[in-house]
N, C-alpha and C. Protein backbone atom coordinates (compact mmCIF):
# COMPACT_ATOMS: atom_id res chain seq x y z
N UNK A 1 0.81 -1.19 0.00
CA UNK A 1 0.00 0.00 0.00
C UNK A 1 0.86 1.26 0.00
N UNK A 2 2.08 1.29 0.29
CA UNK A 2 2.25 2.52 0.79
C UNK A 2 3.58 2.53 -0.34
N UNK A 3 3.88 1.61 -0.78
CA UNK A 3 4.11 1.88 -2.94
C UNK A 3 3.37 2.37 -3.57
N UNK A 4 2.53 2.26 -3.03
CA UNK A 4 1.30 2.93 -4.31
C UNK A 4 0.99 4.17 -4.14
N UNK A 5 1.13 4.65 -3.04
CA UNK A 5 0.83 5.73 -1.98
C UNK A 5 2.06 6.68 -3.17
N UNK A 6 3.57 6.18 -2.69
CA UNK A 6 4.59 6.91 -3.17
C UNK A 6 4.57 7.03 -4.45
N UNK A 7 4.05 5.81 -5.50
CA UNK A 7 4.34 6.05 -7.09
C UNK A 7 2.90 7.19 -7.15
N UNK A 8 2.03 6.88 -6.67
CA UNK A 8 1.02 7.95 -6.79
C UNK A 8 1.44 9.62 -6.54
N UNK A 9 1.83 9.78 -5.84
CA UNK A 9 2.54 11.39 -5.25
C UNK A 9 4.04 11.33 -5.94
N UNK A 10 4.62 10.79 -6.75
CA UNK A 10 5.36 10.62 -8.34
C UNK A 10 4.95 10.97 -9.20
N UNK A 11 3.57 10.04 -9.29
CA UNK A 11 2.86 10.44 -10.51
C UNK A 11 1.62 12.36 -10.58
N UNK A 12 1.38 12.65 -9.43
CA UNK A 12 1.40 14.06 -9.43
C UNK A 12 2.27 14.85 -9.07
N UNK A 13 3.44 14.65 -8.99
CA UNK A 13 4.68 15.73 -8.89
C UNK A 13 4.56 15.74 -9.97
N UNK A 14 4.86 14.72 -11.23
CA UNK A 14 5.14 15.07 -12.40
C UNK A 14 4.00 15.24 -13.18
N UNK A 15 2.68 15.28 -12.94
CA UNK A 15 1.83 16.31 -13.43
C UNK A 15 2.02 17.87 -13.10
N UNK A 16 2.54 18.01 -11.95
CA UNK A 16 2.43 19.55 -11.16
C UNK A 16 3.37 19.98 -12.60
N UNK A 17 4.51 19.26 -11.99
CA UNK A 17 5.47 20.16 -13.47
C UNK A 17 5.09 20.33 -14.87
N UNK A 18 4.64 19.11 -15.25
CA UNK A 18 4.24 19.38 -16.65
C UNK A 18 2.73 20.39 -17.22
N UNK A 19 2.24 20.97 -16.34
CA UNK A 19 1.03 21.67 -16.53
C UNK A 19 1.84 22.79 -15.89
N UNK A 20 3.04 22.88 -15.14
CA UNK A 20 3.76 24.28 -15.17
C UNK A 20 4.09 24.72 -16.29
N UNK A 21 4.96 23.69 -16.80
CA UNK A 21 5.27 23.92 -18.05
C UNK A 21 4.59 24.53 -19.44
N UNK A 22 3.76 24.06 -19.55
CA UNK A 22 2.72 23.83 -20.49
C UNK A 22 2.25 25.38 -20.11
N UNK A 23 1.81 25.52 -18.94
CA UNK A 23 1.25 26.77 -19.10
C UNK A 23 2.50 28.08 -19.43
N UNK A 24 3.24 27.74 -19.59
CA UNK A 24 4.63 28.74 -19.50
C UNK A 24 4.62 28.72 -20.97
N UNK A 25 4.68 27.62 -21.36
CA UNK A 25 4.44 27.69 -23.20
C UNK A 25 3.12 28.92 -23.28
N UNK A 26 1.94 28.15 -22.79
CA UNK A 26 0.93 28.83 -23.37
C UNK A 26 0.75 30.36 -23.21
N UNK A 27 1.37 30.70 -22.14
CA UNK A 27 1.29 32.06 -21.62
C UNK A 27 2.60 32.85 -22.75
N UNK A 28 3.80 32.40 -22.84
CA UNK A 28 4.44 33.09 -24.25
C UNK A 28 4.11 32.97 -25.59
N UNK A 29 3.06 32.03 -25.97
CA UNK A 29 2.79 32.07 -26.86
C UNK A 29 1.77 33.17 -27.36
N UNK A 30 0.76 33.29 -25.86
CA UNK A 30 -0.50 34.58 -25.90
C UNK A 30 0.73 35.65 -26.56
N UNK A 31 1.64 35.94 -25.32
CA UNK A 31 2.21 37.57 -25.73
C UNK A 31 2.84 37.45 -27.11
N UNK A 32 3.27 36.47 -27.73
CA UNK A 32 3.84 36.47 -28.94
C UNK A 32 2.63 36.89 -30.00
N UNK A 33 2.00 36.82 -30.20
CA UNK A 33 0.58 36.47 -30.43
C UNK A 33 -0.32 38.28 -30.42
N UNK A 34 -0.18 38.67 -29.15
CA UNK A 34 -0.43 39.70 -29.03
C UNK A 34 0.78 40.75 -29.75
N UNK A 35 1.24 40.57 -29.66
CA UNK A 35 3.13 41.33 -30.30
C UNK A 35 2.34 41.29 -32.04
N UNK A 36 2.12 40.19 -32.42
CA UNK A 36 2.17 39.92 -33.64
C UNK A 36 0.73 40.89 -34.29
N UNK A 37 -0.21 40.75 -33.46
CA UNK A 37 -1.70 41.64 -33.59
C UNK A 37 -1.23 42.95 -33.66
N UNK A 38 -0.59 43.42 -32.68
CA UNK A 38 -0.19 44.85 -32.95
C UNK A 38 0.88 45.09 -34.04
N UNK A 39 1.60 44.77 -34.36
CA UNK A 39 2.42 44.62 -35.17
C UNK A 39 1.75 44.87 -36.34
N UNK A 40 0.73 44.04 -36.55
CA UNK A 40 -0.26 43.96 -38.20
C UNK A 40 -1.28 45.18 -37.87
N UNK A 41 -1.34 45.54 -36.93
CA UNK A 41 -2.13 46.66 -36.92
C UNK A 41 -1.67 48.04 -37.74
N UNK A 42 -0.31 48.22 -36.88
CA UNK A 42 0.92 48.98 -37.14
C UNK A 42 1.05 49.50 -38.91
N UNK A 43 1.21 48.00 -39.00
CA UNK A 43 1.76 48.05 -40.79
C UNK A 43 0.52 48.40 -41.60
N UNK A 44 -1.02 47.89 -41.03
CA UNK A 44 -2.10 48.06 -41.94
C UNK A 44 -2.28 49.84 -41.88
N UNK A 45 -1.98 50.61 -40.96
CA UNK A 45 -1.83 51.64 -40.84
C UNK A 45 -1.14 52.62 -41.55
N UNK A 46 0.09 51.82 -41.51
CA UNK A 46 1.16 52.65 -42.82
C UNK A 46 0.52 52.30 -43.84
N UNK A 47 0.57 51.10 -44.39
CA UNK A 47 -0.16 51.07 -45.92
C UNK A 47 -1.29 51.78 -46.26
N UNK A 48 -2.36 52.10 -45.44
CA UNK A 48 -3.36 52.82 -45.32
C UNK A 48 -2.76 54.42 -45.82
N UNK A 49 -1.48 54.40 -44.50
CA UNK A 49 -1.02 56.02 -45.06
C UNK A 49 0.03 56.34 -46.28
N UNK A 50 0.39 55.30 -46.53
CA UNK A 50 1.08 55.24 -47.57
C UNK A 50 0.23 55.36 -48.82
N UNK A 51 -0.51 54.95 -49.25
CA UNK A 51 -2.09 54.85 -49.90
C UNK A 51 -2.46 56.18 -50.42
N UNK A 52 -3.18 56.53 -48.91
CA UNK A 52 -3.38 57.72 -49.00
C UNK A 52 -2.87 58.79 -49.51
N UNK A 53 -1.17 58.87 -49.43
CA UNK A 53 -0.14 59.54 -49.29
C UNK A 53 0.12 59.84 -51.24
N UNK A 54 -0.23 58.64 -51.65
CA UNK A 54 0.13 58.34 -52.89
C UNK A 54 -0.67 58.52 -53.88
N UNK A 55 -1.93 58.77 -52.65
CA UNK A 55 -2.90 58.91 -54.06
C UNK A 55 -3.67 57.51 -54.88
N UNK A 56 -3.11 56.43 -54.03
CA UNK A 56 -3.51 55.08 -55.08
C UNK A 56 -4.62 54.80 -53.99
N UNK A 57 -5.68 54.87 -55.03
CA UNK A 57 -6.92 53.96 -54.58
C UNK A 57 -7.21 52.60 -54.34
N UNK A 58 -7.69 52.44 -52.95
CA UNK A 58 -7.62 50.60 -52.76
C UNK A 58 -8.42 50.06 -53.72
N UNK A 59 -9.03 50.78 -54.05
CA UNK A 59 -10.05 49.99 -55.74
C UNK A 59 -9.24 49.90 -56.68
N UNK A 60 -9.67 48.90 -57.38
CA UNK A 60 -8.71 48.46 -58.41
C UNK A 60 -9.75 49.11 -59.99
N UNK A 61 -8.80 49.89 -60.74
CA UNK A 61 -9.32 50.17 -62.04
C UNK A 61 -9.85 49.19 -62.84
N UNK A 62 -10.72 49.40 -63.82
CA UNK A 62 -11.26 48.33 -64.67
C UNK A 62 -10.19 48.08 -65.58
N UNK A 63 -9.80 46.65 -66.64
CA UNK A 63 -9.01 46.36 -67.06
C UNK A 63 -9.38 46.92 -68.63
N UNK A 64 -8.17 47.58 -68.95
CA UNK A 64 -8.52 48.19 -70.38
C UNK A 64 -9.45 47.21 -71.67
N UNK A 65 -10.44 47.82 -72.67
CA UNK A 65 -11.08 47.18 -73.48
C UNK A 65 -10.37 46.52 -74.20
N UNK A 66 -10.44 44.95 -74.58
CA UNK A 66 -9.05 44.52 -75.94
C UNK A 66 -9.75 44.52 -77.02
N UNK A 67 -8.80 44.64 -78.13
CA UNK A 67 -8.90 44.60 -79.50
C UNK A 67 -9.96 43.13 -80.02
């Protein structure tokens, strides 16, 4: 009984760690994640002002009549 007792409190030590873990992944992956959202925000912004800046319309012209 008291093997079983010990492989048991083994076998949740090494759950404790691995759901530490795991959440340590999951939690850098959020901020990476968030980094990356702002980031595309950032750039959709310039292109927007770049755009603007340039005068080029996000509409695309009709394609000339062919022969």
């Amino acid at each position: 009984m008291e093997n079983k007792i010990i492989d048991l409190e083994s076998k949740l030590a090494f759950q404790d760690q691995a759901i530490h873990e795991l959440n340590e992944v999951i939690t850098d992956q959020q901020q990476q994640l968030d980094r990356l959202r702002e980031e595309i925000r950032l750039l959709n912004l310039r292109i927007a002002s770049v755009a603007e800046n340039s005068g080029v319309s996000e509409e695309k012209e009709p394609p000339p009549p062919h022969y």
